[in-house]
Protein backbone atom coordinates (compact mmCIF):
# COMPACT_ATOMS: atom_id res chain seq x y z
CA UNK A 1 29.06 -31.54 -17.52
CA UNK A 2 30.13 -28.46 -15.44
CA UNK A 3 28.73 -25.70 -18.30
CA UNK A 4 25.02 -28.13 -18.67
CA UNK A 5 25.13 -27.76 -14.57
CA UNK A 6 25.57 -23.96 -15.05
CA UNK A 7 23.35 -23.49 -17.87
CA UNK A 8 20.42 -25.53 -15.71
CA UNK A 9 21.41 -23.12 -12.89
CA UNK A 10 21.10 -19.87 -14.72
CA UNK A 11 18.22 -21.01 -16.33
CA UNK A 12 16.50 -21.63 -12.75
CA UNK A 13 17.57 -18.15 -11.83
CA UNK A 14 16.58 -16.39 -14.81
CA UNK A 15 13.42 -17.92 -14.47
CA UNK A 16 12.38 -16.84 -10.85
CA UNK A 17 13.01 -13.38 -12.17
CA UNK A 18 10.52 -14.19 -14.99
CA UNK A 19 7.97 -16.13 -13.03
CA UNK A 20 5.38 -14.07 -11.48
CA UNK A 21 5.91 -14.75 -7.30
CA UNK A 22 3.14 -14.42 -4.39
CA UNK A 23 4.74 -13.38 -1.27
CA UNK A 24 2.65 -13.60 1.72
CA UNK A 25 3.25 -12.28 5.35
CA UNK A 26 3.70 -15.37 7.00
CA UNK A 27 3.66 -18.95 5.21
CA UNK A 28 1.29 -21.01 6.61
CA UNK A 29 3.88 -24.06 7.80
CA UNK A 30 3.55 -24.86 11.68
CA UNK A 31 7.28 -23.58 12.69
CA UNK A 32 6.49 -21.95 15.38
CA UNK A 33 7.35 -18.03 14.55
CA UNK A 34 4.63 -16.13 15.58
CA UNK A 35 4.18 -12.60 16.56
CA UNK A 36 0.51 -11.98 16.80
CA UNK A 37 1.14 -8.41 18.28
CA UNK A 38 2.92 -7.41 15.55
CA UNK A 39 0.45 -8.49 12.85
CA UNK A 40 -2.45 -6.87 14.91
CA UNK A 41 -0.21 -3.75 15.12
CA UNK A 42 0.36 -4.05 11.23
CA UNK A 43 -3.41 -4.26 10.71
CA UNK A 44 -3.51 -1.09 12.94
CA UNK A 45 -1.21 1.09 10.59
CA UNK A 46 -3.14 -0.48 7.88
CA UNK A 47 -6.31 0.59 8.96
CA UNK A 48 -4.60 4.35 9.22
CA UNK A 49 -3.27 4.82 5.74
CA UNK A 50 -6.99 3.88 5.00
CA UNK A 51 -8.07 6.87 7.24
CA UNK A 52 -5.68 8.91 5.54
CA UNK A 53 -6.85 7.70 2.24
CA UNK A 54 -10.46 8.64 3.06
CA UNK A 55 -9.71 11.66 4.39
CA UNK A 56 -7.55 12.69 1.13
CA UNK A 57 -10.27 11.34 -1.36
CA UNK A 58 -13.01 13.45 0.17
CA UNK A 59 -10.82 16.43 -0.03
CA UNK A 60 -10.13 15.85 -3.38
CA UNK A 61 -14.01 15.05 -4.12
CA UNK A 62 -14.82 17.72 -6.72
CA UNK A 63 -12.07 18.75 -7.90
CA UNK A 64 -11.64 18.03 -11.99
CA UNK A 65 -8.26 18.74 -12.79
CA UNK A 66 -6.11 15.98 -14.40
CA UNK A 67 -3.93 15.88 -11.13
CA UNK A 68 -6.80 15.81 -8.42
CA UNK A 69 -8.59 13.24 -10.83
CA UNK A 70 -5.28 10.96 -11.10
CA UNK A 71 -4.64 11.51 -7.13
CA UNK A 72 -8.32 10.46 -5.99
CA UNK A 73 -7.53 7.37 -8.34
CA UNK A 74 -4.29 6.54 -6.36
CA UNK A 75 -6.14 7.13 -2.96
CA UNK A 76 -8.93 4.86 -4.21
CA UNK A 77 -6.06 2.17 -4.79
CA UNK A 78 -4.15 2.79 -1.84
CA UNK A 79 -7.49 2.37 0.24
CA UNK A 80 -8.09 -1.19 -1.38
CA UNK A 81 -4.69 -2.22 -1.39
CA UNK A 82 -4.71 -1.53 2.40
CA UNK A 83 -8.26 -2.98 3.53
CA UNK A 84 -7.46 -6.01 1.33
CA UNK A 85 -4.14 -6.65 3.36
CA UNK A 86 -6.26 -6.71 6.46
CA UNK A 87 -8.80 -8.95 4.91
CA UNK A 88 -5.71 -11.10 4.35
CA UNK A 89 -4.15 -11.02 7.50
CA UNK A 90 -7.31 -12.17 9.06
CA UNK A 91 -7.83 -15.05 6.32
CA UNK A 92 -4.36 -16.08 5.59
CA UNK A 93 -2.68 -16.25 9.51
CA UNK A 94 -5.33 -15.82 12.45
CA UNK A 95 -8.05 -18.16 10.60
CA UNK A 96 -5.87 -20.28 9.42
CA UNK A 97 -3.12 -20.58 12.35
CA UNK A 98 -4.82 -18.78 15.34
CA UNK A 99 -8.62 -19.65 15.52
CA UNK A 100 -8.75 -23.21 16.31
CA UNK A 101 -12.50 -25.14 16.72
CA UNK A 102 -10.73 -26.51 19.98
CA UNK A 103 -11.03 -23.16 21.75
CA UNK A 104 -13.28 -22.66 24.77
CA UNK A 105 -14.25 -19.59 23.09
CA UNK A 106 -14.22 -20.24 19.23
CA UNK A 107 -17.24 -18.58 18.55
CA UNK A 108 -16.79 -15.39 19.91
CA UNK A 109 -13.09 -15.71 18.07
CA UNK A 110 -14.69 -16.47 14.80
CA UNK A 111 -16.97 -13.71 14.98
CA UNK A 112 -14.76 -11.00 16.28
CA UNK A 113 -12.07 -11.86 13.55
CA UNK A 114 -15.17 -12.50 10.93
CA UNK A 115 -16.41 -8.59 12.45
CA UNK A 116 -12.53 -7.30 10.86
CA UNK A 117 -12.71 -8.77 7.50
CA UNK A 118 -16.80 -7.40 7.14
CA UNK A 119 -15.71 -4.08 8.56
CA UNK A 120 -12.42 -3.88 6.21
CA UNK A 121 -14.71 -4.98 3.14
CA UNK A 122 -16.98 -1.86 3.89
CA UNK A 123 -14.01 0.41 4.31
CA UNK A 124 -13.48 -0.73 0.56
CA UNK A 125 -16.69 -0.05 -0.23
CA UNK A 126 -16.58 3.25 1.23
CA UNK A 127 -15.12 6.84 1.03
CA UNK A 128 -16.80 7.38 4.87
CA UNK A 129 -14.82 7.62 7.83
CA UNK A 130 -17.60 6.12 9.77
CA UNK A 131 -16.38 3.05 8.15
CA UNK A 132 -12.61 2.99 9.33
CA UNK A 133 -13.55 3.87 12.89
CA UNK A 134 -15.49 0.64 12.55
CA UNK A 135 -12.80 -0.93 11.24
CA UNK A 136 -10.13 -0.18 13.37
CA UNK A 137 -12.21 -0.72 16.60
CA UNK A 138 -12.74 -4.51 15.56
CA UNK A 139 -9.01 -5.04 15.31
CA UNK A 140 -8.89 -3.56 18.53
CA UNK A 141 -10.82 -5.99 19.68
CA UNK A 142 -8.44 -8.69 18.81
CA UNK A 143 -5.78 -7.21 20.21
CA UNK A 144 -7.13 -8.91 23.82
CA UNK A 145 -6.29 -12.22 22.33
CA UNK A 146 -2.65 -11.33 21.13
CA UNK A 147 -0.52 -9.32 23.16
C-alpha cells in the first residue's frame, strides 16, 4: 500500500514536469493581494525593453549578415513578447479585477485601459518609436488610478 501511494505520488510529480503549465502574473481569485503600482510599474519597464527593441531593430535594418539577420529576429520577438505582456496585464488583472461597471467613472476607466492594449497592439505592429511613446504615455495615464 505504501509503494502504490509512492508510485501515484511520483507519477503526479513526474507529470507536472511533463504537462505543459500557464503561469500568469496574478491568478484571478479575490484574495485580496494587490499591488496595482507595481503592475503599472512592470508595464512601464515593459514598454522600455520595447523601446530598446525598436531602437535595436532599426539599427540593425539593412544589415544582411547571418548575425544582424538572426538579431533583428530576436528583437522582433522580444518586442512581441513584451507588448503582449502588457496587453495581458491590462486583460488578465485591471479588466478583470480593477475596472468594475460600478465605478463613477467606468467609462473613462474602460477607455483609458482599452487606449493601453490598442497602443501596445500597434507597438507590435510597428518598428516606429512614435508608437512606444504612445504606448507608454497611456500607461501613464493609469498610473493616476493606482498609486
Amino acid at each position: 500500500m505504501i509503494r502504490t501511494k509512492k508510485f501515484i505520488v511520483a507519477m503526479f510529480l513526474g507529470l507536472g514536469l511533463l504537462l505543459p503549465m500557464q503561469i500568469s502574473a496574478h491568478c484571478q481569485i479575490p484574495c485580496g493581494i494587490y499591488d496595482d503600482a507595481a503592475r503599472v510599474k512592470a508595464m512601464l519597464e515593459d514598454v522600455t525593453t520595447v523601446e530598446k527593441s525598436i531602437k535595436l531593430i532599426n539599427e540593425l535594418a539593412g544589415k544582411k549578415d547571418a548575425q544582424s539577420l538572426n538579431q533583428i529576429v530576436r528583437w522582433v520577438t522580444n518586442k512581441e513578447q513584451h507588448s503582449q505582456k502588457i496587453i495581458s496585464t491590462i486583460s488578465d488583472y485591471f479588466l478583470t479585477q480593477r475596472v468594475k461597471p460600478s465605478q463613477k467613472d467606468y467609462a473613462e476607466r474602460l477607455a483609458k485601459h482599452h487606449a493601453v492594449i490598442i497602443a501596445a497592439m500597434q507597438a507590435k505592429q510597428h518598428a516606429d518609436a512614435s508608437y512606444v511613446e504612445a504606448l507608454r504615455k497611456s500607461v501613464e495615464a493609469l498610473s493616476a488610478y493606482y498609486k
